[in-house]
Structure formats: C-alpha cells, structure tokens
N, C-alpha and C. Protein backbone atom coordinates (compact mmCIF):
# COMPACT_ATOMS: atom_id res chain seq x y z
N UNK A 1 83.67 91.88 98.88
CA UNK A 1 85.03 91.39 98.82
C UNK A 1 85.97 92.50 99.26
N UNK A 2 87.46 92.27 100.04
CA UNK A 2 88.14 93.35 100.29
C UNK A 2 88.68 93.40 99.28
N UNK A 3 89.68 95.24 99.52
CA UNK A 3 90.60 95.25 98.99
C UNK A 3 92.15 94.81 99.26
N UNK A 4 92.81 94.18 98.35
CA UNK A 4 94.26 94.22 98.16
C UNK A 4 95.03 95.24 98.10
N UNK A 5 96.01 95.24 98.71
CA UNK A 5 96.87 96.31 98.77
C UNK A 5 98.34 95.75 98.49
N UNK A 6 98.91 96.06 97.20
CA UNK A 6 100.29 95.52 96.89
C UNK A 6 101.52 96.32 98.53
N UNK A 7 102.16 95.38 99.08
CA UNK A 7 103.23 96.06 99.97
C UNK A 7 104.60 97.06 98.86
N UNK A 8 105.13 98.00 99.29
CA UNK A 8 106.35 98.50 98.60
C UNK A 8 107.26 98.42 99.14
N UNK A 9 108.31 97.97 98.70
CA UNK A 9 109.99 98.45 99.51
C UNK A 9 110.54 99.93 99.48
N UNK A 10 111.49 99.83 100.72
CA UNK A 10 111.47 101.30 100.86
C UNK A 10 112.30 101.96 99.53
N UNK A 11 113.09 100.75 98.61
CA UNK A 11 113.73 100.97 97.57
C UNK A 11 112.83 101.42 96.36
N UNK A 12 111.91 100.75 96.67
CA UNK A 12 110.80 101.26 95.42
C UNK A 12 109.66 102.25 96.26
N UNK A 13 110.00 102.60 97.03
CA UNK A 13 108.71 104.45 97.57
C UNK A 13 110.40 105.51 96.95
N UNK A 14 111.41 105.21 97.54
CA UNK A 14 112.14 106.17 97.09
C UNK A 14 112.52 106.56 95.76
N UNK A 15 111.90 105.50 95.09
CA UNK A 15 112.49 105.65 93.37
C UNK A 15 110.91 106.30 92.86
N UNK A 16 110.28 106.35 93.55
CA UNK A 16 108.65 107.02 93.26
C UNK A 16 109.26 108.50 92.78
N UNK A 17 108.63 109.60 91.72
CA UNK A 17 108.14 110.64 91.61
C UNK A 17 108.05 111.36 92.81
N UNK A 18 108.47 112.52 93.39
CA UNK A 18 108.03 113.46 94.35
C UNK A 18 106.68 114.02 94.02
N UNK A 19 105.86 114.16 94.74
CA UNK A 19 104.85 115.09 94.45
C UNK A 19 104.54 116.72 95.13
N UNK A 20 104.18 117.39 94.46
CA UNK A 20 104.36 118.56 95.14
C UNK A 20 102.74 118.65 95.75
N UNK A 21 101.65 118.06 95.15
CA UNK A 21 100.17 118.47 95.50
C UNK A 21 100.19 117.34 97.30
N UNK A 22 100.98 116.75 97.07
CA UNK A 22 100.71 115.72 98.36
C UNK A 22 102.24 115.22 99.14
N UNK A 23 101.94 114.96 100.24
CA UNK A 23 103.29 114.58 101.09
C UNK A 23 102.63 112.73 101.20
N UNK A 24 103.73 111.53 101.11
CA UNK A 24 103.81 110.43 101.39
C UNK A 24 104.89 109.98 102.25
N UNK A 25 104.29 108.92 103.06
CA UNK A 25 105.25 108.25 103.49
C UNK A 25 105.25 106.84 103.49
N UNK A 26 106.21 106.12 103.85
CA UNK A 26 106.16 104.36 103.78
C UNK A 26 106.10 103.91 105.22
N UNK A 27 104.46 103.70 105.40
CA UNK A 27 104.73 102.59 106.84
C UNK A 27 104.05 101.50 106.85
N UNK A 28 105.12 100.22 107.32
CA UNK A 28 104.88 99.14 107.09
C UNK A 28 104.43 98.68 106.08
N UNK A 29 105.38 99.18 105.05
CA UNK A 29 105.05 98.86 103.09
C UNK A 29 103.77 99.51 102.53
N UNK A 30 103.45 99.92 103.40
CA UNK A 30 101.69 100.99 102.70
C UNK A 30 101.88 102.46 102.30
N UNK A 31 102.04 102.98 101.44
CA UNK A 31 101.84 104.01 101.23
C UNK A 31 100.88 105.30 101.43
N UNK A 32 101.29 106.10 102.26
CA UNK A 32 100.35 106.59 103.10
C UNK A 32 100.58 108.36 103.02
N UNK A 33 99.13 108.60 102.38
CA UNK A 33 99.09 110.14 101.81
C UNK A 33 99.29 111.06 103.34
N UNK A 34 99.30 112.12 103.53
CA UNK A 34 99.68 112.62 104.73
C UNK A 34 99.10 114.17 104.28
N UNK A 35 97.82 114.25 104.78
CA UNK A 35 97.12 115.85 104.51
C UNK A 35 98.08 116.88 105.31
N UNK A 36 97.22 118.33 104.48
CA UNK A 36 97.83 119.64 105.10
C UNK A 36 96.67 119.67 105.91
N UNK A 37 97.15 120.42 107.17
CA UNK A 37 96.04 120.99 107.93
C UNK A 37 95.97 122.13 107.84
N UNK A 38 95.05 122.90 108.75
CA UNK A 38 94.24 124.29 108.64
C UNK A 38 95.53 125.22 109.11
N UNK A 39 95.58 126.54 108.70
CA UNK A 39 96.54 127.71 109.57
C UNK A 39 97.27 127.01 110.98
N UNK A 40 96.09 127.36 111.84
CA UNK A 40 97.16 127.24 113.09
C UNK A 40 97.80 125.66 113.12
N UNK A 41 97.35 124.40 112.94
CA UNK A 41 98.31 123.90 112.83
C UNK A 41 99.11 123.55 111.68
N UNK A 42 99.23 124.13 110.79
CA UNK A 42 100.67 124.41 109.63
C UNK A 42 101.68 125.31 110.65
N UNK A 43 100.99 125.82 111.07
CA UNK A 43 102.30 126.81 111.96
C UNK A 43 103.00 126.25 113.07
N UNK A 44 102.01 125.58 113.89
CA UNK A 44 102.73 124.62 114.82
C UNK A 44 103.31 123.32 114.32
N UNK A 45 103.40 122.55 112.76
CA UNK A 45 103.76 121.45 112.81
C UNK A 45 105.00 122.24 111.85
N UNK A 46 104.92 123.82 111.74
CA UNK A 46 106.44 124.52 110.89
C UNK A 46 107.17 124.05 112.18
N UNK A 47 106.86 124.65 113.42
CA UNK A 47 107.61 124.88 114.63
C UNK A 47 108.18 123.29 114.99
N UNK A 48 107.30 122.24 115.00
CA UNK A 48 107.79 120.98 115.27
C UNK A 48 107.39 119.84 114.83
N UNK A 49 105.79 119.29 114.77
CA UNK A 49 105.69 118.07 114.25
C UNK A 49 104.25 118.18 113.24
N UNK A 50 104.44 116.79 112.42
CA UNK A 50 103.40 116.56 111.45
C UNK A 50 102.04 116.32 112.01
N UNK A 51 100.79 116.39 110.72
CA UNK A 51 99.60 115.68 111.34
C UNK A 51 99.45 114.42 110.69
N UNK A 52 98.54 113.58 111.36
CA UNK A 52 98.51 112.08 111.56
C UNK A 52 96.80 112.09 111.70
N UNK A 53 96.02 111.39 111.27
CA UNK A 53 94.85 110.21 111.61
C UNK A 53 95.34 109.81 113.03
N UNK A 54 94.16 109.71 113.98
CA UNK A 54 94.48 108.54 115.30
C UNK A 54 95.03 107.76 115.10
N UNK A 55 94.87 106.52 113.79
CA UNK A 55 95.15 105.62 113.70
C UNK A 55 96.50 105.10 113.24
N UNK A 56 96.83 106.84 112.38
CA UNK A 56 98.47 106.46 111.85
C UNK A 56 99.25 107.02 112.93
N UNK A 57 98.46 107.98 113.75
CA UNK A 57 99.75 108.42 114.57
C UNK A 57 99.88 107.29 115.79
N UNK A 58 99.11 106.30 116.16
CA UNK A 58 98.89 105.47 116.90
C UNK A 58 100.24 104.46 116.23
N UNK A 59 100.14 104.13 114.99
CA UNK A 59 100.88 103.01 114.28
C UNK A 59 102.42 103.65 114.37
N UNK A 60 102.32 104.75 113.94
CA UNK A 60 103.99 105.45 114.12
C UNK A 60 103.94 105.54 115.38
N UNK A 61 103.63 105.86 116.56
CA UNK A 61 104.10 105.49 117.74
C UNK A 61 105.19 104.17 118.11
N UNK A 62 103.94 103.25 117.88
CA UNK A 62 104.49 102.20 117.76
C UNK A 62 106.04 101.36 117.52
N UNK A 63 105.51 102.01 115.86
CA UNK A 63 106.69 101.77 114.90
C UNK A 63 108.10 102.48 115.68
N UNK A 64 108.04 104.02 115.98
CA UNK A 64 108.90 104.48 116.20
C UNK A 64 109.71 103.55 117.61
N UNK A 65 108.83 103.66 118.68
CA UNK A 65 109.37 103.24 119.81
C UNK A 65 109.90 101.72 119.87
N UNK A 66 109.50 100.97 118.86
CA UNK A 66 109.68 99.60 118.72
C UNK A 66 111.21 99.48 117.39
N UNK A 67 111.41 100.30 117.17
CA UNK A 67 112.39 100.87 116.46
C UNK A 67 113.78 101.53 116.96
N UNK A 68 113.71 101.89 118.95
CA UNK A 68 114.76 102.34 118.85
C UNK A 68 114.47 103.56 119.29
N UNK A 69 113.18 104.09 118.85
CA UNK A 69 113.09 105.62 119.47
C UNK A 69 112.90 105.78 120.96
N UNK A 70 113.24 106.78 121.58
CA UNK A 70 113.37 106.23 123.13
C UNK A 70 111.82 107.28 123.68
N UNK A 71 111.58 107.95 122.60
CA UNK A 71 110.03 109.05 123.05
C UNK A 71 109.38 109.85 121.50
N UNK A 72 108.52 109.76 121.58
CA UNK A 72 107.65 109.91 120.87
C UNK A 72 106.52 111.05 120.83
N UNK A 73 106.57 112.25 120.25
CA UNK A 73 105.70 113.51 121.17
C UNK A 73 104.55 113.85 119.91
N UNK A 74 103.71 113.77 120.41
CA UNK A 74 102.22 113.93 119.50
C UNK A 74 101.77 115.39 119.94
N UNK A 75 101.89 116.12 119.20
CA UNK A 75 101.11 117.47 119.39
C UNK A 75 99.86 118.03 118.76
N UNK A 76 99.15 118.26 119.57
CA UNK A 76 97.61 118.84 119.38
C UNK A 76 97.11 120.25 119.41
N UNK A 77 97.38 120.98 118.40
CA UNK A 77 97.36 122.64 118.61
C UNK A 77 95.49 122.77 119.03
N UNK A 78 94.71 122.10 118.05
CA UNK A 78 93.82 122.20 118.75
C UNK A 78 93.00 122.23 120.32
N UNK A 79 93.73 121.72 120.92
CA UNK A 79 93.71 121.24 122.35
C UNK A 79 95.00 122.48 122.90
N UNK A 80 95.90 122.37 122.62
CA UNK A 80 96.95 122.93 123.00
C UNK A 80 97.36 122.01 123.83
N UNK A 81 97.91 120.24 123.67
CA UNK A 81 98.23 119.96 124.47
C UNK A 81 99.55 119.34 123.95
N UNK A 82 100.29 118.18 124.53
CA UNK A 82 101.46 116.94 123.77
C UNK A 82 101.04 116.08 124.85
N UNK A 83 101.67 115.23 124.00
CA UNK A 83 101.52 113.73 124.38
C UNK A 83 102.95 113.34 124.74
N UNK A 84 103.54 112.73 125.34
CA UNK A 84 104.86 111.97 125.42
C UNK A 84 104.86 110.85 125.24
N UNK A 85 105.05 109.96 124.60
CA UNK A 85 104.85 108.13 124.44
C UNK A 85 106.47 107.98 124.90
N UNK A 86 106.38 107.12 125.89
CA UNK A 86 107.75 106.04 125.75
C UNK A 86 107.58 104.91 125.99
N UNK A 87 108.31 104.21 126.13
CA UNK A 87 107.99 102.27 126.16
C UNK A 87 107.03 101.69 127.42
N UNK A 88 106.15 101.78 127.31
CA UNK A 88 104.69 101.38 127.96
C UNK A 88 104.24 102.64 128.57
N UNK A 89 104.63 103.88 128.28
CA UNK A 89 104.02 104.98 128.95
C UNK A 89 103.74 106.01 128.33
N UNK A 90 102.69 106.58 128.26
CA UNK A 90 102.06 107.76 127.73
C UNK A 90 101.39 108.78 129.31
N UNK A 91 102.11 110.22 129.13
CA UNK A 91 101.77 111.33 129.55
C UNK A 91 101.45 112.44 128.53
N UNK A 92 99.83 112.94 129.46
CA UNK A 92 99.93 114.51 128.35
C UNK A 92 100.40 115.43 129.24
N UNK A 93 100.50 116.65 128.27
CA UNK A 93 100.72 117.98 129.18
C UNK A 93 100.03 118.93 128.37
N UNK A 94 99.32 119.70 129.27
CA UNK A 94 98.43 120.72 129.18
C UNK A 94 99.24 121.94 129.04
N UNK A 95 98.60 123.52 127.89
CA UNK A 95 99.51 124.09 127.85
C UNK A 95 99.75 124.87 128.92
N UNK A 96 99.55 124.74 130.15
CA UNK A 96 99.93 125.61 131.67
C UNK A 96 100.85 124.77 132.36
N UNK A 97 101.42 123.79 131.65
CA UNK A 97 102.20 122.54 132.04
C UNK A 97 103.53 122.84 132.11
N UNK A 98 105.19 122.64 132.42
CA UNK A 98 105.92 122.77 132.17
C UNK A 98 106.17 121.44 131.06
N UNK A 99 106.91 121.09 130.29
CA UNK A 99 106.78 119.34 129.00
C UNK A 99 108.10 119.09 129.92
N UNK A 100 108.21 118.13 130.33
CA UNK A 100 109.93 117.27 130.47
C UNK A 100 109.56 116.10 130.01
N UNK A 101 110.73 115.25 129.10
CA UNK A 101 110.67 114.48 128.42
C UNK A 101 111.52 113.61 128.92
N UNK A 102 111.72 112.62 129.71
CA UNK A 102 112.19 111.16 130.44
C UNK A 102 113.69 111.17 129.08
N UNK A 103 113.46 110.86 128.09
CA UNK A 103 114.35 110.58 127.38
C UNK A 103 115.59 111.90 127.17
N UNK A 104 115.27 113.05 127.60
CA UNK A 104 115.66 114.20 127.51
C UNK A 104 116.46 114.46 128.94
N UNK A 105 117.45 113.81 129.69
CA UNK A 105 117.67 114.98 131.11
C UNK A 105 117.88 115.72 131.19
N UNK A 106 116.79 116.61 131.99
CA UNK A 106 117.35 118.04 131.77
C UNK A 106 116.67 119.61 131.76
N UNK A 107 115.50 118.76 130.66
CA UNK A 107 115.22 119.31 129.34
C UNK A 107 113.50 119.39 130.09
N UNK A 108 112.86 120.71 129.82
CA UNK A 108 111.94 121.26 130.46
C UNK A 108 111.88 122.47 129.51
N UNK A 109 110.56 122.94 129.34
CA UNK A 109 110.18 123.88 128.45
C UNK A 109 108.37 123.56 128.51
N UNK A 110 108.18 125.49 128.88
CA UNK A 110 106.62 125.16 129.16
C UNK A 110 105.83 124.86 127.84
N UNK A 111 104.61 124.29 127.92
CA UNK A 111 104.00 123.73 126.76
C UNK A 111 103.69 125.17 125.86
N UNK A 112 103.16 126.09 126.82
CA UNK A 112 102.83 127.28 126.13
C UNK A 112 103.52 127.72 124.96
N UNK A 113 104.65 127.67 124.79
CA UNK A 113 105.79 128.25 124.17
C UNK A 113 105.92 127.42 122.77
N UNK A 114 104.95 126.22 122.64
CA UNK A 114 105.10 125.45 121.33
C UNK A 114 103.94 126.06 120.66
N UNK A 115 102.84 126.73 121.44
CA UNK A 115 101.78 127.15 120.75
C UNK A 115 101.64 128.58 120.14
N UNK A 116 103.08 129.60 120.66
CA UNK A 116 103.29 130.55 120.32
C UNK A 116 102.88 131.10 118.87
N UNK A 117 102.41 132.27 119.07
CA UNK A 117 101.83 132.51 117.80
C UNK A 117 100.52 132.47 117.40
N UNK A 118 100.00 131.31 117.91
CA UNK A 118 98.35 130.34 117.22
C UNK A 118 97.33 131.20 117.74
C-alpha cells in the first residue's frame, strides 16, 4: 500500500518551529528536508546557490520558471559546471566557459570565478 502525504499551506510551513539541525522548504505543499553538503560545496552554495536531489532541483526549475522566473542557474561544484534553465531552454557552461545569462543583458562572468577557492 502507498504512502499518504498530508499537503501544507504556506501559512501553516511558516507557523512551523525553525529548526537549527535541518533546513526545509515548501514545494508544492510537501515539505521537503534540504541536506548540507560536503566542504567544497558549502563554500560554493555560501558564494551562490543551494543543493537539491535531481529530482527536486528538476521540480524547482520548473516551479520557478513557471512562476515568473525568467532563468534558473543550477550549480555543480563537483563538475565545476552551471546550468542555465529558461523557458524551454537549458545550456551548461563548463568552468573554461565565459556564463552569460539571456535574462541578464550584459552580464558575463567566467565560470571559473564561482569555483574560486574549491
């Protein structure tokens, strides 16, 4: 038999307890634990973004761009690469890459420079 999963409003995740042992977030009414990762990427997601499962960072893609967001950047310290998502399009860039971001004019910055440090 499956499991059930009660949905939450975002009125009732925000009236939740903070936790300090774990980070949560609310997507699509599910409550969704959100691990620490290893050194180098704690340092790169200090510098810019969180880690995600394939499957949640796949769903926040989504969510985001179907929401209004005009780009969406997935970063992989392991790889040293990003991802750019915008509305039917996904580019990576490698870190010998310069990143320009469609939603950004302008705006160019080599990938190298996000991995600084690692």
């Amino acid at each position: 038999m499956g499991t059930t999963t009660t949905l939450v409003t975002v009125q009732e995740f925000l009236a939740l307890p903070e936790s300090q042992e774990e980070r949560r977030e609310l997507i699509g009414g599910e409550i969704v634990s959100i691990s620490h990762g290893g050194r180098p990427q704690e340092f790169v997601k200090s510098n810019i973004v969180s880690s995600e499962s394939a499957s949640q960072l796949s769903r926040k893609v989504g969510l985001y761009l179907s929401n209004g967001g005009k780009s969406v950047w997935a970063v992989f310290p392991d790889e040293q690469k990003v991802w750019i998502y915008t509305a039917g399009q996904a580019k990576e860039f490698q870190s010998s890459q310069m990143l320009e971001d469609p939603s950004l004019p302008g705006f160019r910055a080599p990938v190298s420079d996000i991995f600084e440090g690692i």
